[in-house]
C-alpha atoms as a PDB file:
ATOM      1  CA  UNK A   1     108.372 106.150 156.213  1.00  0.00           C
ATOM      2  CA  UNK A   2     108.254 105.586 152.741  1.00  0.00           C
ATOM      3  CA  UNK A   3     112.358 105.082 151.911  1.00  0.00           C
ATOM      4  CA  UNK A   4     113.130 102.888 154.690  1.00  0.00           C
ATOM      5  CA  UNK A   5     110.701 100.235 154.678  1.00  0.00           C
ATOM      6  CA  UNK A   6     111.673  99.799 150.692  1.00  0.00           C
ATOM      7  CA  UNK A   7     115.866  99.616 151.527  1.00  0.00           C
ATOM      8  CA  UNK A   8     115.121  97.464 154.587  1.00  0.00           C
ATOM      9  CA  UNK A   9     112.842  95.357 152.045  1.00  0.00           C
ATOM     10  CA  UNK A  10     115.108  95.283 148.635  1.00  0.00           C
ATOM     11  CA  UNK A  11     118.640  94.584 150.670  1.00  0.00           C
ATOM     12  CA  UNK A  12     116.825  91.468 152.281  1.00  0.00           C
ATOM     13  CA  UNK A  13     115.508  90.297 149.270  1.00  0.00           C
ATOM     14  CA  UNK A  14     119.005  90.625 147.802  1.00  0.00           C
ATOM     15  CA  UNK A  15     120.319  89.026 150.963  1.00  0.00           C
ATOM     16  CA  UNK A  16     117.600  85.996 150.558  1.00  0.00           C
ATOM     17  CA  UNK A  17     119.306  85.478 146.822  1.00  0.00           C
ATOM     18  CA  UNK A  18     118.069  83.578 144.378  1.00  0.00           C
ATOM     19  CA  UNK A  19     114.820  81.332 145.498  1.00  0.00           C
ATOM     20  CA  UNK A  20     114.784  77.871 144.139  1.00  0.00           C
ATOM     21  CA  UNK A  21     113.942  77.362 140.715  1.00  0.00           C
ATOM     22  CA  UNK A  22     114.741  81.280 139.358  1.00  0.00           C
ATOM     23  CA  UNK A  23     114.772  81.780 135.944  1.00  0.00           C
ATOM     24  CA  UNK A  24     116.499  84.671 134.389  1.00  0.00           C
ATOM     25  CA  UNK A  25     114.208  87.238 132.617  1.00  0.00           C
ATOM     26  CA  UNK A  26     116.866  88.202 129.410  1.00  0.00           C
ATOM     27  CA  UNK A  27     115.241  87.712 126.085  1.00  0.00           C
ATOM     28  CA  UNK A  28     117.243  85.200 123.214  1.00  0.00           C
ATOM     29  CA  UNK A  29     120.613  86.958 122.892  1.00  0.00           C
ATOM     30  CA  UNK A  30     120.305  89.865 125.207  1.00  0.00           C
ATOM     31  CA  UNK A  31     123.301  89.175 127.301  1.00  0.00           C
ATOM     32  CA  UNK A  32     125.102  89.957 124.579  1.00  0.00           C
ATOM     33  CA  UNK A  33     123.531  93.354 123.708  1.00  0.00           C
ATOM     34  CA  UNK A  34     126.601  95.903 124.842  1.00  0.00           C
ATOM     35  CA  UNK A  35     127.493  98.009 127.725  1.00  0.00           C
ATOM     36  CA  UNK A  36     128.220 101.500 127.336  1.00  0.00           C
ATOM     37  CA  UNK A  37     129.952 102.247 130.847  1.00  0.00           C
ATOM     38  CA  UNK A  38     129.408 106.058 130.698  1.00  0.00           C
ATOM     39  CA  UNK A  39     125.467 105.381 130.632  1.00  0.00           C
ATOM     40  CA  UNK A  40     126.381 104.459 134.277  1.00  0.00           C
ATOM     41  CA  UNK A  41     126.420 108.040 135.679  1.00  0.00           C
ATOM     42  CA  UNK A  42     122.322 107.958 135.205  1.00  0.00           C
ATOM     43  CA  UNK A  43     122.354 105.048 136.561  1.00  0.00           C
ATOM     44  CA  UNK A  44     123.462 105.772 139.870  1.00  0.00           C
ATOM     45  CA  UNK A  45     121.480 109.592 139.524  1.00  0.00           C
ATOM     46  CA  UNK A  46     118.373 108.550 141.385  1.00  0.00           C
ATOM     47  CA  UNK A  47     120.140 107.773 144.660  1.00  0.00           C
ATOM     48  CA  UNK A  48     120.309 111.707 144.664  1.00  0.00           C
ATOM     49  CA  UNK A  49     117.861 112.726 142.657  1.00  0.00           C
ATOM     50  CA  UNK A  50     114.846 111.082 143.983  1.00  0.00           C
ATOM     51  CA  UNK A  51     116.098 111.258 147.581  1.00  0.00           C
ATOM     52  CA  UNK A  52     115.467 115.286 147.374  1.00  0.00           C
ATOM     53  CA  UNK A  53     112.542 114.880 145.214  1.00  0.00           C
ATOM     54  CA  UNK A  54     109.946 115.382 148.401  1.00  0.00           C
ATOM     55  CA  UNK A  55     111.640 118.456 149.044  1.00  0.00           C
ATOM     56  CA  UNK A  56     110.686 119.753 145.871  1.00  0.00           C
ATOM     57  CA  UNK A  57     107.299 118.876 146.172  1.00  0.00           C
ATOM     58  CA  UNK A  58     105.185 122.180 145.952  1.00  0.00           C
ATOM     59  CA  UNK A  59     102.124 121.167 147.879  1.00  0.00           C
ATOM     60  CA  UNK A  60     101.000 118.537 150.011  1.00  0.00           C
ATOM     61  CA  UNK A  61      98.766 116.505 147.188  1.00  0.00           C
ATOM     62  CA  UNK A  62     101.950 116.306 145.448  1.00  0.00           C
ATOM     63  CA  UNK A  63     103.777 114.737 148.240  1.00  0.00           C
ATOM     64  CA  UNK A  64     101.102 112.391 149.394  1.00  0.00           C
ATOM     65  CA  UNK A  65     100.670 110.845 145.570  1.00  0.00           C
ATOM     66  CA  UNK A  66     104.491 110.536 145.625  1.00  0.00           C
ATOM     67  CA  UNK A  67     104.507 109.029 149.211  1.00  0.00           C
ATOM     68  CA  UNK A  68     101.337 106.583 148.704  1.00  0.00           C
ATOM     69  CA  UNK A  69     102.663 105.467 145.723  1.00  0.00           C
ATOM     70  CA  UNK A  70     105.923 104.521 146.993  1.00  0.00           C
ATOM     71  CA  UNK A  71     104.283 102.736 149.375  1.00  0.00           C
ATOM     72  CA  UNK A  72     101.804 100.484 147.151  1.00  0.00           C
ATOM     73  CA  UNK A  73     105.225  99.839 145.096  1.00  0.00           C
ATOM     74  CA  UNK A  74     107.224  98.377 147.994  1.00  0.00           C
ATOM     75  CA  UNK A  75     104.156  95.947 149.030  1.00  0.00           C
ATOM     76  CA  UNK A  76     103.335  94.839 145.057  1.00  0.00           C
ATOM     77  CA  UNK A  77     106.901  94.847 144.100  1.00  0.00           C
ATOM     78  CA  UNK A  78     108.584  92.537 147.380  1.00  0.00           C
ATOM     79  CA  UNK A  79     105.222  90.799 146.613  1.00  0.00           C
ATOM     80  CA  UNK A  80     106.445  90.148 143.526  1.00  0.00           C
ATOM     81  CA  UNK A  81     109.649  89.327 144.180  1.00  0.00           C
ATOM     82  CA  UNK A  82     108.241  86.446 146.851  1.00  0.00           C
ATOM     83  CA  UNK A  83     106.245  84.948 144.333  1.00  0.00           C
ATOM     84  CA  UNK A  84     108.146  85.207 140.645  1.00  0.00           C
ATOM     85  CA  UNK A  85     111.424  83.572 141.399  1.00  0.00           C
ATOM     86  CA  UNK A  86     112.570  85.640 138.624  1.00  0.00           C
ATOM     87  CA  UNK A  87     116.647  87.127 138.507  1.00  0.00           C
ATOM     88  CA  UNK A  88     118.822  89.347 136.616  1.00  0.00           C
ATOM     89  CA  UNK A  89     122.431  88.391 136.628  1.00  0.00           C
ATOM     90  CA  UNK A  90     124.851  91.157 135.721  1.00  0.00           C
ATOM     91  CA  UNK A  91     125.941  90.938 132.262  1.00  0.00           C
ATOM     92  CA  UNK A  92     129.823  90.928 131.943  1.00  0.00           C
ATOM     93  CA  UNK A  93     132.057  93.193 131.125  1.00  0.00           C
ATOM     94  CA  UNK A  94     135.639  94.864 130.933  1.00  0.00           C
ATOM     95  CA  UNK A  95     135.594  97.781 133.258  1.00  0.00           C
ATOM     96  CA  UNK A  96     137.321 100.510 132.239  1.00  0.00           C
ATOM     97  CA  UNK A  97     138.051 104.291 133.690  1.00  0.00           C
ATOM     98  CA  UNK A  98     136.041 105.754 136.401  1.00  0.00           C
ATOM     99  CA  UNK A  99     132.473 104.596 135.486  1.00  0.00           C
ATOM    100  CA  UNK A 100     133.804 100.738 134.878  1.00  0.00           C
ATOM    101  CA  UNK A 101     135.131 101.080 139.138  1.00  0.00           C
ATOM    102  CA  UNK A 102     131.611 102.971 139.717  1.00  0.00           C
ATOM    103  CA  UNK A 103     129.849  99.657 137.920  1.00  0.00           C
ATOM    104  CA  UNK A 104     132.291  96.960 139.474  1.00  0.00           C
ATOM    105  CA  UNK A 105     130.829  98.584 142.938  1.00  0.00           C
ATOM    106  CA  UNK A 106     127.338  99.031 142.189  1.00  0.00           C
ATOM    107  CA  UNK A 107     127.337  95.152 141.615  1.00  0.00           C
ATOM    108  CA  UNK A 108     129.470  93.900 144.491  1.00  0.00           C
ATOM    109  CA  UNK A 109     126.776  95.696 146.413  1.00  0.00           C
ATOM    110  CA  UNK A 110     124.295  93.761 145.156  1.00  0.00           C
ATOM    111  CA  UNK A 111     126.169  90.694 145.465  1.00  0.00           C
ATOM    112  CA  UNK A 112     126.030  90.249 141.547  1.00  0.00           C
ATOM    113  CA  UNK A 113     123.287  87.493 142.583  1.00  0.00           C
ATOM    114  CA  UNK A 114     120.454  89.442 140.379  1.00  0.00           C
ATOM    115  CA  UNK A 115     118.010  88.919 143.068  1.00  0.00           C
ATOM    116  CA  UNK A 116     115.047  91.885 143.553  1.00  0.00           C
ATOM    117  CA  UNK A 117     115.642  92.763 139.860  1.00  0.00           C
ATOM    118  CA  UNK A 118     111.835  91.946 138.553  1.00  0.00           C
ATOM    119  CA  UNK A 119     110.827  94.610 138.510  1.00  0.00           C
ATOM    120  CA  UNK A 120     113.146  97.372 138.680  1.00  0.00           C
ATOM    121  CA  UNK A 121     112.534  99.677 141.672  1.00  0.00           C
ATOM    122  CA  UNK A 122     115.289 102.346 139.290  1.00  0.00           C
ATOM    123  CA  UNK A 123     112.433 102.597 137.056  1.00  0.00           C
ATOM    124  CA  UNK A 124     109.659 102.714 139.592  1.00  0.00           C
ATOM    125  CA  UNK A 125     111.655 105.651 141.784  1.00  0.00           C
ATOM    126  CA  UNK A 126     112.912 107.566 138.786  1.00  0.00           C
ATOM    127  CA  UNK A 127     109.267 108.371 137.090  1.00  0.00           C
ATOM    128  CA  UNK A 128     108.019 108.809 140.674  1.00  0.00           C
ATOM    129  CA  UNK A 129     110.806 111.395 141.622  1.00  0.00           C
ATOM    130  CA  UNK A 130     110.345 112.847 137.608  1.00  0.00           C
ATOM    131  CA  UNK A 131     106.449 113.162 138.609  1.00  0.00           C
ATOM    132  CA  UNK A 132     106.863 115.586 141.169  1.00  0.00           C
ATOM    133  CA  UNK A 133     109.744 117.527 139.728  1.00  0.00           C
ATOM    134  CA  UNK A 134     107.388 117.661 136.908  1.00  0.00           C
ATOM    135  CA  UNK A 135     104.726 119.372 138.893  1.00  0.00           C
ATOM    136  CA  UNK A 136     107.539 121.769 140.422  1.00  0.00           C
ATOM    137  CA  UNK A 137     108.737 122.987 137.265  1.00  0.00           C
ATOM    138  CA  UNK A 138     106.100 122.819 134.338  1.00  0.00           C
ATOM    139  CA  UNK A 139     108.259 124.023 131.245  1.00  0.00           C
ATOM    140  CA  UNK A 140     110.917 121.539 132.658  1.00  0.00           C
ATOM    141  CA  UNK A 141     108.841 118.541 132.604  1.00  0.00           C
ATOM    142  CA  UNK A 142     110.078 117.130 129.318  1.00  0.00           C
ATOM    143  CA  UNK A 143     113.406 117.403 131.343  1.00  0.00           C
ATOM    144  CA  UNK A 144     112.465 115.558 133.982  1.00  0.00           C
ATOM    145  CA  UNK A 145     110.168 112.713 132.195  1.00  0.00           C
ATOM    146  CA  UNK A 146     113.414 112.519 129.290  1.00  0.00           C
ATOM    147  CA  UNK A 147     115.534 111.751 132.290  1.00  0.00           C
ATOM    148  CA  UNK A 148     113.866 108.864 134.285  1.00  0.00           C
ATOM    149  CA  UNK A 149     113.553 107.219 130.229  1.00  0.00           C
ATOM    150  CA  UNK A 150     117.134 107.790 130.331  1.00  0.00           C
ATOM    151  CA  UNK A 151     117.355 105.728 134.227  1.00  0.00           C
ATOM    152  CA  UNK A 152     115.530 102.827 132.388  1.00  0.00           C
ATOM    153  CA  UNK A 153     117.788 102.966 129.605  1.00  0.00           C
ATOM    154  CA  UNK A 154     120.761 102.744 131.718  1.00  0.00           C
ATOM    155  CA  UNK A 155     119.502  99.571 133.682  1.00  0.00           C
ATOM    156  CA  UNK A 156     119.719  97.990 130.547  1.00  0.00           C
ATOM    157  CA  UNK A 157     122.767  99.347 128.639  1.00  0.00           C
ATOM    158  CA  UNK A 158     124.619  98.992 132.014  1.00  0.00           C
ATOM    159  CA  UNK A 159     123.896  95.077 132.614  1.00  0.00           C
ATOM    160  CA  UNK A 160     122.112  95.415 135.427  1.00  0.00           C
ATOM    161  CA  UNK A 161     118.433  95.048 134.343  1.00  0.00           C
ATOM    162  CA  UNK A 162     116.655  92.764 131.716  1.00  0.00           C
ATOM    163  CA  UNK A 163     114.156  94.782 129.277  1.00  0.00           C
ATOM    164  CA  UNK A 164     111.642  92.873 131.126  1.00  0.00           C
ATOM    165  CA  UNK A 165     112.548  94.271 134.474  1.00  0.00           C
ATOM    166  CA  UNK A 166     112.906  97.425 133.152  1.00  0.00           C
ATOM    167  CA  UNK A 167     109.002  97.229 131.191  1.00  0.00           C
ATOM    168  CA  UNK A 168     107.635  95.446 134.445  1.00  0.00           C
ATOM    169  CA  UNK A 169     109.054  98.087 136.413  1.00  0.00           C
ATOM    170  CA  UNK A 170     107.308 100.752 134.247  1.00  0.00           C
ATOM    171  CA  UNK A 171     104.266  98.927 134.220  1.00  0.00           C
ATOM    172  CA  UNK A 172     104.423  99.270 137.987  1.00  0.00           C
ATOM    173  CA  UNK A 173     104.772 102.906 138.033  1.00  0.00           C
ATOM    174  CA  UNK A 174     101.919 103.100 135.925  1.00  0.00           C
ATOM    175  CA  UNK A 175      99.836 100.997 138.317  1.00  0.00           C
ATOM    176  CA  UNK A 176     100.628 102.363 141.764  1.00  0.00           C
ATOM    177  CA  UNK A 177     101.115 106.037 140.214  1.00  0.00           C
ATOM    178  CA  UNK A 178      97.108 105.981 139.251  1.00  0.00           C
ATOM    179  CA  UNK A 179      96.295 103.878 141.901  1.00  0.00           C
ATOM    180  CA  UNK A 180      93.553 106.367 142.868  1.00  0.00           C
ATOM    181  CA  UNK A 181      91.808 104.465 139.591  1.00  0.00           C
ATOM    182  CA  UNK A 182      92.372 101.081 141.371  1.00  0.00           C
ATOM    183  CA  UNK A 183      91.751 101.297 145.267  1.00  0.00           C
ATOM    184  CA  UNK A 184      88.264 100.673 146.687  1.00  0.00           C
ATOM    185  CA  UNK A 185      85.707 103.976 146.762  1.00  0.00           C
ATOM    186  CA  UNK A 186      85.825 104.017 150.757  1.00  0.00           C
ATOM    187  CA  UNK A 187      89.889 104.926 150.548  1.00  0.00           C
ATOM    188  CA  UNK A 188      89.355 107.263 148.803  1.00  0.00           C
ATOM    189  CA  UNK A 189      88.841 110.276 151.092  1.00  0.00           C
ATOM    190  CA  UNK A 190      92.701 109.236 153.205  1.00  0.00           C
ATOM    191  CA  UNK A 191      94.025 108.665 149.626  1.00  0.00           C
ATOM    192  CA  UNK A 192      93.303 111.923 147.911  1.00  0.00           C
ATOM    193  CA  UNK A 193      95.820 113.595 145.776  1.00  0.00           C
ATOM    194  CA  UNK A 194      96.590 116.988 144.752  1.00  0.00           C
ATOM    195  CA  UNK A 195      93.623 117.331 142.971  1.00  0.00           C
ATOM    196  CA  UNK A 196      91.841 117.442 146.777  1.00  0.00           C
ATOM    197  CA  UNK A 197      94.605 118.621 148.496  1.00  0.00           C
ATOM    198  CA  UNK A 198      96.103 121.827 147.783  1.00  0.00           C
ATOM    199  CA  UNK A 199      98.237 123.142 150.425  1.00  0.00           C
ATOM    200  CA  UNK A 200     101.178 124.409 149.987  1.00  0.00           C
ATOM    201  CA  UNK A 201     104.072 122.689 151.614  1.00  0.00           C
ATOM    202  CA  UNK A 202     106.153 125.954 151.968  1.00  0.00           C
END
């Protein structure tokens, strides 16, 4: 319910391309900041990662912040990407060994057309997933939260992602993460998190 809708959403959005009068999002000389290939291999860590990160949520407040706010950040962010005809084409490169192939792959599957790149959904998933392993394992939360910083890192240092995706895909983390802070009072009772709902899922 909450994965689906967001793939179904991002691939069409890639599909749709650019929209007529895109601009790219790199700052003054950021395409030619460099590539470090290996950072690749965090990169493509969330596709796992964050897939099994409801199973490791330990109650059901934990799962239903994680779930809601994947939600509000497929509406806001394919919201975002109908009205900011913003794009992020890959920066080039010379692909070399096993994480060059991994790159040259990750971007044929997103039709190197930088589409759905503002902002980055890597960022938005990673800190979501790094929230609840965070909450599963307290004296490994540094672990978690230095990991999804690493994610954001990569999008850059991998050519996939301007900074700007990568802070406006932060900023919405932050956003639909508290969004407890931001919905109208009379949600709030279907919307609770784990601080009202403390079952454990196991």
């Amino acid at each position: 319910m909450v994965y689906l809708p967001w793939f179904v959403l991002y691939e069409w959005a890639v599909f749709r391309g650019p929209q007529p009068g895109a601009f790219a999002t790199y700052l003054p000389g950021e395409v030619h900041w460099p590539i470090w290939q290996w950072m690749e291999a965090f990169y493509v860590s969330p596709y796992l990662i964050v897939t099994l990160a409801p199973l490791a949520a330990t109650t059901n407040g934990v799962l239903r912040r994680f779930a809601i706010a994947g939600l509000l950040s497929v509406v806001a962010g394919n919201l975002i990407f109908s009205v900011v005809p913003a794009i992020a084409p890959p920066r080039p490169f010379c692909p070399a060994g096993l994480f060059g192939r991994m790159m040259i792959t990750s971007r044929d599957l997103d039709l190197n057309n930088g589409a759905g790149a503002f902002p980055s959904f890597h960022v938005v998933w990673s800190f979501l997933g790094a929230a609840v392993y965070a909450r599963r394992w307290p004296r490994l939360q540094i672990v978690s939260w230095t990991w999804a910083a690493l994610v954001a890192a990569s999008c850059v240092l991998t050519g996939i992602h301007s900074l700007a995706d990568v802070i406006a895909g932060f900023c919405l983390f932050l956003l639909v993460f508290n969004y407890q802070a931001i919905v109208p009072r009379s949600w709030r009772t279907f919307l609770s998190n784990e601080q009202t709902v403390g079952k454990r899922v196991f």
